[in-house]
C-alpha atoms as a PDB file:
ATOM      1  CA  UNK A   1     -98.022  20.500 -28.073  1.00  0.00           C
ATOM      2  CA  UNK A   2     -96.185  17.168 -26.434  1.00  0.00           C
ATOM      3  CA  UNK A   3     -96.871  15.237 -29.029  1.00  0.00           C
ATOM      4  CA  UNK A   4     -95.486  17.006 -31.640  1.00  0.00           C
ATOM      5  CA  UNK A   5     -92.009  17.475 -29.878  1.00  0.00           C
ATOM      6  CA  UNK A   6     -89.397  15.619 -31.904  1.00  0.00           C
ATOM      7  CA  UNK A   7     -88.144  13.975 -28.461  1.00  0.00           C
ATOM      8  CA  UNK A   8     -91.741  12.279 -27.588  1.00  0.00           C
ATOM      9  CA  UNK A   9     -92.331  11.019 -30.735  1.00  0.00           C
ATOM     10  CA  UNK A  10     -88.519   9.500 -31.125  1.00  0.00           C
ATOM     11  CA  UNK A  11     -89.331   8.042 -27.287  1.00  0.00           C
ATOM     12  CA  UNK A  12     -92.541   6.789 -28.944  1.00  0.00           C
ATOM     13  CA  UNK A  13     -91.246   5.411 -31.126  1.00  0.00           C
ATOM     14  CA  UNK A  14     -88.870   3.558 -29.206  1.00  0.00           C
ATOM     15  CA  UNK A  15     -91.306   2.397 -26.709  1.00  0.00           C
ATOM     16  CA  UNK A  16     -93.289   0.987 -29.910  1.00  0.00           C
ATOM     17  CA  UNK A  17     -90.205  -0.924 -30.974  1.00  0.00           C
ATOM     18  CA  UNK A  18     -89.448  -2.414 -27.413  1.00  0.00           C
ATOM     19  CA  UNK A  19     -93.080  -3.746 -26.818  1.00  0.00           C
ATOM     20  CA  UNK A  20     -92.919  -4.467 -30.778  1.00  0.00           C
ATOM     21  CA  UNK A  21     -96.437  -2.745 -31.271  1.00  0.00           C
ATOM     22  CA  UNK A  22     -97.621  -3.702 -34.808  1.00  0.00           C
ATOM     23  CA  UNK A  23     -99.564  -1.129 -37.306  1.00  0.00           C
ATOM     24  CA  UNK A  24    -103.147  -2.362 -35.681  1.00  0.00           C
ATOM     25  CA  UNK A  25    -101.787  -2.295 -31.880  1.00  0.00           C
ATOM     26  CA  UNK A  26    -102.124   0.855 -30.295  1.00  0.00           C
ATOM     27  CA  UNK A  27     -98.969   3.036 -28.599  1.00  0.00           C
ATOM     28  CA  UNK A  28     -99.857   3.303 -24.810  1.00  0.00           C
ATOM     29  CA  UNK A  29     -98.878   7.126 -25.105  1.00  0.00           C
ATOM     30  CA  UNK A  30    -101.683   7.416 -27.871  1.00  0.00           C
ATOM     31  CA  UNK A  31    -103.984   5.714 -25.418  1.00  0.00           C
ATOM     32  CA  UNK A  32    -107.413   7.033 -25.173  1.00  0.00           C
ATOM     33  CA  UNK A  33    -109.611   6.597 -22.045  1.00  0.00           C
ATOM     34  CA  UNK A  34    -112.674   8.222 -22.878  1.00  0.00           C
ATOM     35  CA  UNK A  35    -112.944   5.995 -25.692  1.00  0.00           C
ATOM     36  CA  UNK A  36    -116.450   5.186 -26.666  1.00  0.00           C
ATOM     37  CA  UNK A  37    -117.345   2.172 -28.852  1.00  0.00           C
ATOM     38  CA  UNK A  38    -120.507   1.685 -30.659  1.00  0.00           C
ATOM     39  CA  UNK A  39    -120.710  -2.069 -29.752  1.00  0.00           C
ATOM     40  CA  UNK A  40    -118.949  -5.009 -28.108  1.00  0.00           C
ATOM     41  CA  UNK A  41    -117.699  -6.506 -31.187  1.00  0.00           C
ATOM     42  CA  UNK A  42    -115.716  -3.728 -32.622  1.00  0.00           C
ATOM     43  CA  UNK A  43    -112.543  -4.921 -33.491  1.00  0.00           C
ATOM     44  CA  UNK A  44    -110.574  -2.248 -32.005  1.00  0.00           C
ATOM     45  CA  UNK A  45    -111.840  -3.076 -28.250  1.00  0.00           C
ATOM     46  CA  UNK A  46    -108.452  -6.486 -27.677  1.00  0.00           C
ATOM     47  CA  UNK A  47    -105.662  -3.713 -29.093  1.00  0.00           C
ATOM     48  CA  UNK A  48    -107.196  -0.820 -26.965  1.00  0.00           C
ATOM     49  CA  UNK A  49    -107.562  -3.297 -23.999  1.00  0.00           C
ATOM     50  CA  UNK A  50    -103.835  -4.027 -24.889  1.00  0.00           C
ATOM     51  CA  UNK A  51    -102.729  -0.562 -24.844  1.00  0.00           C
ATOM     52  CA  UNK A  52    -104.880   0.138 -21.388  1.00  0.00           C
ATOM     53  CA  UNK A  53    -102.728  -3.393 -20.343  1.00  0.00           C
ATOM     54  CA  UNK A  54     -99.515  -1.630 -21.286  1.00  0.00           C
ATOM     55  CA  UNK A  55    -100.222   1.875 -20.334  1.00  0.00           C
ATOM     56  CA  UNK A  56    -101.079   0.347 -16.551  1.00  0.00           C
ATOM     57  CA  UNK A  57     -97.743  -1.745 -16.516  1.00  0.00           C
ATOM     58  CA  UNK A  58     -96.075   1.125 -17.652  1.00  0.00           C
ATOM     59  CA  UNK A  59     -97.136   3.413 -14.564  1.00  0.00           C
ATOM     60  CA  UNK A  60     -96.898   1.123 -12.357  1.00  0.00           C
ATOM     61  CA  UNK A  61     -93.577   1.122 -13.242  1.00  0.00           C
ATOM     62  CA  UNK A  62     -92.885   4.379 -13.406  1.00  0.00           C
ATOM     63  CA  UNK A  63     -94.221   5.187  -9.827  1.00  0.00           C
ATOM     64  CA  UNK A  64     -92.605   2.211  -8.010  1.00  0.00           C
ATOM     65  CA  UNK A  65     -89.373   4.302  -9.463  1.00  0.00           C
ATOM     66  CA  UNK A  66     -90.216   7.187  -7.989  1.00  0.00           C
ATOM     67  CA  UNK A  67     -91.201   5.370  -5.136  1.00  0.00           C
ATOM     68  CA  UNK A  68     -88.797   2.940  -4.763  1.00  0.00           C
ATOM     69  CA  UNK A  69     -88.045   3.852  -1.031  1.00  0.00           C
ATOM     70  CA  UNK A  70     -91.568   1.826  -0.618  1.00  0.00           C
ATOM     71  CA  UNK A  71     -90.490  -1.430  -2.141  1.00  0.00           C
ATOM     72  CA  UNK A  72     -90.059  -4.149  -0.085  1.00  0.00           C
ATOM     73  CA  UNK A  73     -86.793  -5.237   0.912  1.00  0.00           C
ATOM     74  CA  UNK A  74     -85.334  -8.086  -1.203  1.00  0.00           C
ATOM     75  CA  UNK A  75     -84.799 -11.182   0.552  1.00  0.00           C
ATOM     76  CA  UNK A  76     -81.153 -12.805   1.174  1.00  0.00           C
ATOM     77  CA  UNK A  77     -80.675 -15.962   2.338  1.00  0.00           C
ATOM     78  CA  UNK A  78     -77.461 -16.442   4.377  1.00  0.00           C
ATOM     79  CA  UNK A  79     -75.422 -19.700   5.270  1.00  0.00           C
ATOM     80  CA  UNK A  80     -74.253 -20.296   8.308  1.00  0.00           C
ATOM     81  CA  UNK A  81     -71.863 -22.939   9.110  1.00  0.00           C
END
């Protein structure tokens, strides 16, 4: 029902255009995990590897958002005279 909201698919969209996903690259939000292949050579296996890439990077992102109280601190170097 997501997927066919008109939001999602302009945000997926966008997120296509950012990471400038070509027609053979697959969206992250059309990733499938219980993806099955029927050997090691099948082509599909470096853009769904990709996606799996991107899909990680993108939750990792998303949670050290939410989390952000977690992050370390950034460091500052002062000068003293």
């Amino acid at each position: 029902m997501l997927a066919r909201h008109r939001e999602y698919q302009w945000r997926k969209a966008e997120l296509g255009r950012l990471l400038q996903l070509g027609p053979e690259d697959i969206n992250p939000l059309d990733l499938n995990v219980d993806q099955e292949w029927e050997n090691a050579d099948d082509p599909g296996i470096k853009a769904w590897r990709q996606a799996a890439e991107l899909r990680w990077r993108l939750d990792r992102a998303h949670l050290d958002l939410i989390l952000w109280w977690r992050a370390p601190l950034p460091v500052q170097i002062v000068k003293h005279d």
